[in-house]
PDB file of N, CA and C in Angstrom:
ATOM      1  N   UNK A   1       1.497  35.337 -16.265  1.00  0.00           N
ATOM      2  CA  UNK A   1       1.407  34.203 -15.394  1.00  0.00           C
ATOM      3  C   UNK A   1       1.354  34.690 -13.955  1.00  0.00           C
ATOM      4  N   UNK A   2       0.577  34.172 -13.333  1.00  0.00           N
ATOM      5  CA  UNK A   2       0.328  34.868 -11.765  1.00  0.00           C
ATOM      6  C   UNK A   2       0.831  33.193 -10.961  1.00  0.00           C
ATOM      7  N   UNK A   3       1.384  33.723  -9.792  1.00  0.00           N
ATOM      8  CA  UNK A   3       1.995  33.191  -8.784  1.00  0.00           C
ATOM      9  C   UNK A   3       0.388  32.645  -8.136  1.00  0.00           C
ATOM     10  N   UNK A   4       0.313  31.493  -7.846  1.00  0.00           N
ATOM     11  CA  UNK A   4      -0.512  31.073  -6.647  1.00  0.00           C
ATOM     12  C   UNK A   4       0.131  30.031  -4.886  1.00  0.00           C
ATOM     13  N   UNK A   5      -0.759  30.735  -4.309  1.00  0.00           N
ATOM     14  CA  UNK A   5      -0.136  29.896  -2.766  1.00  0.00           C
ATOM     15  C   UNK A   5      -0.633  28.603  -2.929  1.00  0.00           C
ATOM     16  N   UNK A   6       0.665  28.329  -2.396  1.00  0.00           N
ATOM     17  CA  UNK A   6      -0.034  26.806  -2.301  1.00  0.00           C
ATOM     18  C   UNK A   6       0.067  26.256  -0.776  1.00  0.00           C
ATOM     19  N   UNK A   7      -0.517  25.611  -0.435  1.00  0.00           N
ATOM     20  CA  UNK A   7      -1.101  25.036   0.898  1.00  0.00           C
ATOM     21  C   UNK A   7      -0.424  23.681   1.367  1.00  0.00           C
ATOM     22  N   UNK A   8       0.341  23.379   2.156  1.00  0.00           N
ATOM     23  CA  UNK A   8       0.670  22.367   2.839  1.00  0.00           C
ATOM     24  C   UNK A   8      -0.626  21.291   2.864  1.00  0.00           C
ATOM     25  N   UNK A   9      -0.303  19.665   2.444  1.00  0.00           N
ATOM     26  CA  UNK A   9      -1.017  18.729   2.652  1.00  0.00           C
ATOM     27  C   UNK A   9      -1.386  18.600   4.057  1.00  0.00           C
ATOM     28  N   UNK A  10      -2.440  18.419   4.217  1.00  0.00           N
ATOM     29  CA  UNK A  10      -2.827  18.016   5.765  1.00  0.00           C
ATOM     30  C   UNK A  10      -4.140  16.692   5.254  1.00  0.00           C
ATOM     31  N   UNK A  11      -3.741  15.643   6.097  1.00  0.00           N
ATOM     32  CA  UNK A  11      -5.023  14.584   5.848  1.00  0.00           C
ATOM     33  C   UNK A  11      -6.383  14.516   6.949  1.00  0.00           C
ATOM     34  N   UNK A  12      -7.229  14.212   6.491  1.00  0.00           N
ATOM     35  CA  UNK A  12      -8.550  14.493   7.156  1.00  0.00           C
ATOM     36  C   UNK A  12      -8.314  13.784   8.482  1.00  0.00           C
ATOM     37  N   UNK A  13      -9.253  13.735   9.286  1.00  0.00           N
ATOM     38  CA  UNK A  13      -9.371  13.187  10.571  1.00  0.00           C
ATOM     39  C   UNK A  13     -10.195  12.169  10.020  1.00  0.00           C
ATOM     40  N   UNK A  14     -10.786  11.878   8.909  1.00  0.00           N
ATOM     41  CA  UNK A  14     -11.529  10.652   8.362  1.00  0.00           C
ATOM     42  C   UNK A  14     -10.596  10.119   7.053  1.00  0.00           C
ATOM     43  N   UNK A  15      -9.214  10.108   7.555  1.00  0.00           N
ATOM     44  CA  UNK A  15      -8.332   9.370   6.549  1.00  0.00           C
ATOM     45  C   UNK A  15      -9.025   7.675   6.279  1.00  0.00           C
ATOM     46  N   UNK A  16      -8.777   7.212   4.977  1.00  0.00           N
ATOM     47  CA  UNK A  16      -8.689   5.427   4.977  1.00  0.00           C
ATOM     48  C   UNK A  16      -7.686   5.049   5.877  1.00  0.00           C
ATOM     49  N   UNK A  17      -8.168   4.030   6.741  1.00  0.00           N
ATOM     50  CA  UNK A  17      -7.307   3.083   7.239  1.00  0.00           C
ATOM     51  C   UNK A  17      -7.060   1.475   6.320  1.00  0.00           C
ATOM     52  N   UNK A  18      -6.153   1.015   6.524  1.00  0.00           N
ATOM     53  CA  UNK A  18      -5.808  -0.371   5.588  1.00  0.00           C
ATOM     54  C   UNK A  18      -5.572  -0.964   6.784  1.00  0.00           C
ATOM     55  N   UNK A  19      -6.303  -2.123   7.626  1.00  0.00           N
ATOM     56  CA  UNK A  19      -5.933  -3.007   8.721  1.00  0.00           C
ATOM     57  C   UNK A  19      -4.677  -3.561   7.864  1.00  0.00           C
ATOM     58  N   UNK A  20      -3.803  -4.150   8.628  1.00  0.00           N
ATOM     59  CA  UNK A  20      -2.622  -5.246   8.351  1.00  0.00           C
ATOM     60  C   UNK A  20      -3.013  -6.399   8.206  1.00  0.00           C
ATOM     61  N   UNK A  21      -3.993  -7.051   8.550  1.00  0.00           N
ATOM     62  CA  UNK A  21      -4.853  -8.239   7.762  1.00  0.00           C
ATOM     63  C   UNK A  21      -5.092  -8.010   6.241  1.00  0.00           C
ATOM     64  N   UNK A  22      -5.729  -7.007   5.660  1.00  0.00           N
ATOM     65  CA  UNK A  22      -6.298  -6.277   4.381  1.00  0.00           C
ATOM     66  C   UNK A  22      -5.175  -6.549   3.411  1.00  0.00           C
ATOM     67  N   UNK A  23      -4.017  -5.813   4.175  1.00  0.00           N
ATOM     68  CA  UNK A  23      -3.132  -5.697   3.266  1.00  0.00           C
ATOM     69  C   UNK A  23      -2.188  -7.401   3.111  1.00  0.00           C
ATOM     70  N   UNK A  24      -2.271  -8.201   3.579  1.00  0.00           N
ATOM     71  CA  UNK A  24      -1.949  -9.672   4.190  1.00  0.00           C
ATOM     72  C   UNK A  24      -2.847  -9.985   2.504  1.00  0.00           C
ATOM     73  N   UNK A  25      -3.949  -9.682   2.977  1.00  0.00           N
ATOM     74  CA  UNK A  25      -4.642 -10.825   2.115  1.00  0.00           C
ATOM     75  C   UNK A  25      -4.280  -9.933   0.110  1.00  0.00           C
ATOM     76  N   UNK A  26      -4.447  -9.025   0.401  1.00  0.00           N
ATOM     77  CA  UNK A  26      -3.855  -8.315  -0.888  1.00  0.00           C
ATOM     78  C   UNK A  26      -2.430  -8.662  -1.297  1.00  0.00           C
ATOM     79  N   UNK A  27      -1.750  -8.862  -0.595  1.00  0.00           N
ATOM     80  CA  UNK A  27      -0.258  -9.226  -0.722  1.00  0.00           C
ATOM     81  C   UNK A  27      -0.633 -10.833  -1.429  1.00  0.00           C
ATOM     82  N   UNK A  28      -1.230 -11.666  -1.251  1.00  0.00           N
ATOM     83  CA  UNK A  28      -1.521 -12.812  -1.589  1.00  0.00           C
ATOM     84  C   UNK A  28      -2.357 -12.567  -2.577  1.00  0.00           C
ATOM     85  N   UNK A  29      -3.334 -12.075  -2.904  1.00  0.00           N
ATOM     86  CA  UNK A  29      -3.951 -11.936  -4.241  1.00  0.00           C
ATOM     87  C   UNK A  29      -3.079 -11.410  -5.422  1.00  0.00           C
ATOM     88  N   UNK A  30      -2.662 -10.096  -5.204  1.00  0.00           N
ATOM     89  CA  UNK A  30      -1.879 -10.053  -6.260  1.00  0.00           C
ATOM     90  C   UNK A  30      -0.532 -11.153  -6.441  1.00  0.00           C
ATOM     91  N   UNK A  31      -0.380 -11.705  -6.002  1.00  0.00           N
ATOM     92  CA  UNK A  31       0.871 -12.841  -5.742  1.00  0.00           C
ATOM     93  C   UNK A  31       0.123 -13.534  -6.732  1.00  0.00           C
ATOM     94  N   UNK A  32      -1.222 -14.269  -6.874  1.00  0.00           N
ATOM     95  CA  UNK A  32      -2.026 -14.866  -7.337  1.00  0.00           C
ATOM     96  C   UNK A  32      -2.226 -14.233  -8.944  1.00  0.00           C
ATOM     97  N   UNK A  33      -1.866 -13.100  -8.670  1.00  0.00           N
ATOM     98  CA  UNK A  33      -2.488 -12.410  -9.977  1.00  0.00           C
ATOM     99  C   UNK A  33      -1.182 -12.630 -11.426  1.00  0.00           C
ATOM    100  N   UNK A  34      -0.273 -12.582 -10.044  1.00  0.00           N
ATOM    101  CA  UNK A  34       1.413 -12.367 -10.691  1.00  0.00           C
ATOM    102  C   UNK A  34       1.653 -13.818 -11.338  1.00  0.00           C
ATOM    103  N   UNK A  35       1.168 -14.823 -10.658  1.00  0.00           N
ATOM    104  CA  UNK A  35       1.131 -16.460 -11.320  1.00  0.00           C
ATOM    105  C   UNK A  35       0.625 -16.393 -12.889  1.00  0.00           C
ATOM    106  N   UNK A  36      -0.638 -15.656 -12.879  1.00  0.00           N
ATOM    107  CA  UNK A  36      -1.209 -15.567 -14.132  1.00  0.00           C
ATOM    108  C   UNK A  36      -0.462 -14.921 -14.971  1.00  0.00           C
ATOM    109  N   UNK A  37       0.542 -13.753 -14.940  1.00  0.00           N
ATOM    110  CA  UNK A  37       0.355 -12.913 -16.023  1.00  0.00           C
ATOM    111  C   UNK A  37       2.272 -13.481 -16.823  1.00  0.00           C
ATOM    112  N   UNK A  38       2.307 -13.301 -18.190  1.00  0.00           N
ATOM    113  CA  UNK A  38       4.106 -13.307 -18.225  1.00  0.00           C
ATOM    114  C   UNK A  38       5.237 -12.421 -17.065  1.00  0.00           C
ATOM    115  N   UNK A  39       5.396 -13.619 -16.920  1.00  0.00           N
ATOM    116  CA  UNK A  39       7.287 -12.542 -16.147  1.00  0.00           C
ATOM    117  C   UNK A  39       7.757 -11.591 -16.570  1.00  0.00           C
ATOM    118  N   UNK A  40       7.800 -11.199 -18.035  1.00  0.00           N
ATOM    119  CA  UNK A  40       8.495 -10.202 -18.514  1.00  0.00           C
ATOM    120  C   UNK A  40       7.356  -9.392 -18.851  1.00  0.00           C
ATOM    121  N   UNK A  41       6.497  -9.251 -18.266  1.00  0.00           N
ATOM    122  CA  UNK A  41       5.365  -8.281 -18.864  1.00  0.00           C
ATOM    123  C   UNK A  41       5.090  -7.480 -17.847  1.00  0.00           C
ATOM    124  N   UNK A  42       4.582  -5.995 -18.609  1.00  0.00           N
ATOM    125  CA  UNK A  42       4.629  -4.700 -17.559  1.00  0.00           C
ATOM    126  C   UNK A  42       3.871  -4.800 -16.620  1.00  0.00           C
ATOM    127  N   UNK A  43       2.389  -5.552 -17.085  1.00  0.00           N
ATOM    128  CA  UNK A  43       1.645  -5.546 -15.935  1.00  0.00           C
ATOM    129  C   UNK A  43       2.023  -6.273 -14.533  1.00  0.00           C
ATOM    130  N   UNK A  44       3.068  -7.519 -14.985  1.00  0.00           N
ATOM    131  CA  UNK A  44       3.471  -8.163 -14.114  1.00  0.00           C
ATOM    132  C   UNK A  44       4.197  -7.278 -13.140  1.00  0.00           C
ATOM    133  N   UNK A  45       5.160  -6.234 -13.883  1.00  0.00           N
ATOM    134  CA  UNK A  45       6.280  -5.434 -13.241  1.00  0.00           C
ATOM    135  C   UNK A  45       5.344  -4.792 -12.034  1.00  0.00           C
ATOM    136  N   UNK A  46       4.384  -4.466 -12.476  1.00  0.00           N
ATOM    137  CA  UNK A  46       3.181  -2.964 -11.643  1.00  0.00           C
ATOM    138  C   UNK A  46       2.673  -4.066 -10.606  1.00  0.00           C
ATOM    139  N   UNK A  47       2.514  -5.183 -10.872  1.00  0.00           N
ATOM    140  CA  UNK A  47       1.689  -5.658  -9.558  1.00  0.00           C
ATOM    141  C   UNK A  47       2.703  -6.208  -8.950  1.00  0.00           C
ATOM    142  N   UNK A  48       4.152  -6.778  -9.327  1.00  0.00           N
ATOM    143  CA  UNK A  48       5.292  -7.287  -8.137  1.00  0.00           C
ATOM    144  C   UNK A  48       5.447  -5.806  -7.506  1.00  0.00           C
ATOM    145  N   UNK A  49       5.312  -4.895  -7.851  1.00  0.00           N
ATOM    146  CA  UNK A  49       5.585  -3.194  -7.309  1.00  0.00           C
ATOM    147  C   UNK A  49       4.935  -3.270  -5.915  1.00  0.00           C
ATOM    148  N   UNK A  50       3.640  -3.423  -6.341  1.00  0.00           N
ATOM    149  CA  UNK A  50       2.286  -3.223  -5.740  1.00  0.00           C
ATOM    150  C   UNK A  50       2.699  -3.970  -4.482  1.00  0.00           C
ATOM    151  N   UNK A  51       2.741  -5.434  -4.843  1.00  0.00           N
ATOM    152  CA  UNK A  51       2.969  -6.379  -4.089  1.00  0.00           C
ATOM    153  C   UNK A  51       4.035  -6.056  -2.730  1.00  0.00           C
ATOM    154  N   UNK A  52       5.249  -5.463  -3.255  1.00  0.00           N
ATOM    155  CA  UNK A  52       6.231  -5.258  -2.881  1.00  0.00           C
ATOM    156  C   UNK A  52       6.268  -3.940  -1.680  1.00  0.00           C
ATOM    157  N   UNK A  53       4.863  -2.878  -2.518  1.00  0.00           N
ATOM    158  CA  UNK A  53       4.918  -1.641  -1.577  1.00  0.00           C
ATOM    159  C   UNK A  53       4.072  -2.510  -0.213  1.00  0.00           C
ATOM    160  N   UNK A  54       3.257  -3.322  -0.410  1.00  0.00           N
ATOM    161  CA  UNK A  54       1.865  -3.863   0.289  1.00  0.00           C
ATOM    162  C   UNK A  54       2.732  -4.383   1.404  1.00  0.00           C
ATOM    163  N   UNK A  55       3.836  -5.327   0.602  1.00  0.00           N
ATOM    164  CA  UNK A  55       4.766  -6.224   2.012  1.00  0.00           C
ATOM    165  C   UNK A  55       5.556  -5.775   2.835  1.00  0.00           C
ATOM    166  N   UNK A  56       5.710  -4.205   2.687  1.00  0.00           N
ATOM    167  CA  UNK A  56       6.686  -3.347   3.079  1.00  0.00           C
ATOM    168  C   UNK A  56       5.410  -3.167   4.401  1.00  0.00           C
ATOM    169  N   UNK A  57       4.629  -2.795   4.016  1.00  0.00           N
ATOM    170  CA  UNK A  57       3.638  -2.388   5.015  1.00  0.00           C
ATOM    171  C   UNK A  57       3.573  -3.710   6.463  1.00  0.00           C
ATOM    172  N   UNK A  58       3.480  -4.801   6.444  1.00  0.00           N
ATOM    173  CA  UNK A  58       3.113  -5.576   7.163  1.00  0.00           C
ATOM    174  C   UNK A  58       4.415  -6.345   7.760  1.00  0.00           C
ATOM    175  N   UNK A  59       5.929  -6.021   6.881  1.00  0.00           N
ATOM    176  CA  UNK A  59       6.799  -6.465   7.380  1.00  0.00           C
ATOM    177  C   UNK A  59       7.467  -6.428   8.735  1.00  0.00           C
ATOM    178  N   UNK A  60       7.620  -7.351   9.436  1.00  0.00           N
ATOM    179  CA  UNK A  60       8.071  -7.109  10.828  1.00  0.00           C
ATOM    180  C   UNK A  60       7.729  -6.773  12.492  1.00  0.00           C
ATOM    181  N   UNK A  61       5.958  -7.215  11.858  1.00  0.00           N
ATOM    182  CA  UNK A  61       5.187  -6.535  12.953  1.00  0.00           C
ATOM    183  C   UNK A  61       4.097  -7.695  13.475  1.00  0.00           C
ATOM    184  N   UNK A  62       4.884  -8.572  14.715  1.00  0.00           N
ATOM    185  CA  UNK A  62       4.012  -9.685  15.189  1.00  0.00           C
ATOM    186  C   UNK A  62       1.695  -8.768  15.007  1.00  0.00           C
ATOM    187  N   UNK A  63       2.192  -8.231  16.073  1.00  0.00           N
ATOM    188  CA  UNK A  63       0.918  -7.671  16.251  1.00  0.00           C
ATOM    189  C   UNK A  63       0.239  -7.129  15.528  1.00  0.00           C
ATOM    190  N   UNK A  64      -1.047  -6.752  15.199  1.00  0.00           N
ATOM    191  CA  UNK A  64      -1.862  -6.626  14.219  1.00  0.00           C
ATOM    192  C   UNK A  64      -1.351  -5.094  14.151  1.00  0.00           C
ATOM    193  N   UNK A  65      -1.818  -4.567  13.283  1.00  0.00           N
ATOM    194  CA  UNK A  65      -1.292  -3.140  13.019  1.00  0.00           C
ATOM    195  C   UNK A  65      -2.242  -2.374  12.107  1.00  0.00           C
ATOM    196  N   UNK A  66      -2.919  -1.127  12.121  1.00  0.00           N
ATOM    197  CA  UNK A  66      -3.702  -0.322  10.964  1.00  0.00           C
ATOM    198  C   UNK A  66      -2.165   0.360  10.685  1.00  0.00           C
ATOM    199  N   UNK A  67      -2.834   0.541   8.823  1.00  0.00           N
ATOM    200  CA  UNK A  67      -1.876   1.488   8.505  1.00  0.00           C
ATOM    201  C   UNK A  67      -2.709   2.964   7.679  1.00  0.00           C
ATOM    202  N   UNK A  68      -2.306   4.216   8.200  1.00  0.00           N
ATOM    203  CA  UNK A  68      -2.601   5.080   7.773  1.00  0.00           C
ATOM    204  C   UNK A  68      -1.770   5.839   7.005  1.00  0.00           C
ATOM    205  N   UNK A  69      -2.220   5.779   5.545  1.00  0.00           N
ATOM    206  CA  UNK A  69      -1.157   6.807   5.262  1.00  0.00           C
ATOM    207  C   UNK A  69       0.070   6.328   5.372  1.00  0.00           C
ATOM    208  N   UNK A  70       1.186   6.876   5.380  1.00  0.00           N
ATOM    209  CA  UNK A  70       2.888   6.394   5.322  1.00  0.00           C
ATOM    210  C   UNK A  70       2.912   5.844   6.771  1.00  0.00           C
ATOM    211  N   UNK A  71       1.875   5.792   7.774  1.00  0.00           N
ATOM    212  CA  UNK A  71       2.077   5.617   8.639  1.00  0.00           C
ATOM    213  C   UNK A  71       1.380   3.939   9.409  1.00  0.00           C
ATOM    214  N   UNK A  72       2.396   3.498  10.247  1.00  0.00           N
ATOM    215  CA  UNK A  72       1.391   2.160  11.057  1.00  0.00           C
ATOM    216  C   UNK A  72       1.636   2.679  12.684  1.00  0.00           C
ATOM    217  N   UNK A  73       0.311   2.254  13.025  1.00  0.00           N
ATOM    218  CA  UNK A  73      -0.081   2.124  14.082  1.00  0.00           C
ATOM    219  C   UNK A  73      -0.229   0.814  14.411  1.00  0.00           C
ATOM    220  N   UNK A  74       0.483   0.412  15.763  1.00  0.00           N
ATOM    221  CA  UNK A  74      -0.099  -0.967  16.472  1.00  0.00           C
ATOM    222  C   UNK A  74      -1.366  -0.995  17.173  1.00  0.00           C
ATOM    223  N   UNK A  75      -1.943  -1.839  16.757  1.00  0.00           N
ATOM    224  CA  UNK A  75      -3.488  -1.856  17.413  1.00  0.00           C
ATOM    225  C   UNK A  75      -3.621  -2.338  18.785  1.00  0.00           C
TER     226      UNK A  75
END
């Protein structure tokens, strides 16, 4: 077994951005999606997740905001 280096993550200078609108309206679709499916069902579990990581993103921030990565920027 041979040892390999491994390289620190670095993200492109052409990362995705997610505007805080994007994620607004995704937060509401899957909300929509979550109406449809059983309460006790996994898929339900994965999209309240989803839902939940999405609202984390937009929580608390009058002003519009991109989010990159773990990161938001105010626009």
């Amino acid at each position: 077994m041979t040892a390999t280096a491994t390289r620190p993550h670095t993200s492109s200078p052409s990362a995705p951005a997610i505007d805080a609108g994007e994620a607004i309206w995704a937060v509401r679709e899957l909300s929509r999606l979550i109406g449809q499916t059983p309460a006790d069902s996994a898929v339900a579990l994965v999209l309240r997740h989803a839902r939940r990581e999405l609202a984390s993103l937009t929580s608390g921030h009058d002003a519009p905001a991109t989010v990159v990565g773990p990161f938001r920027i105010a626009a």
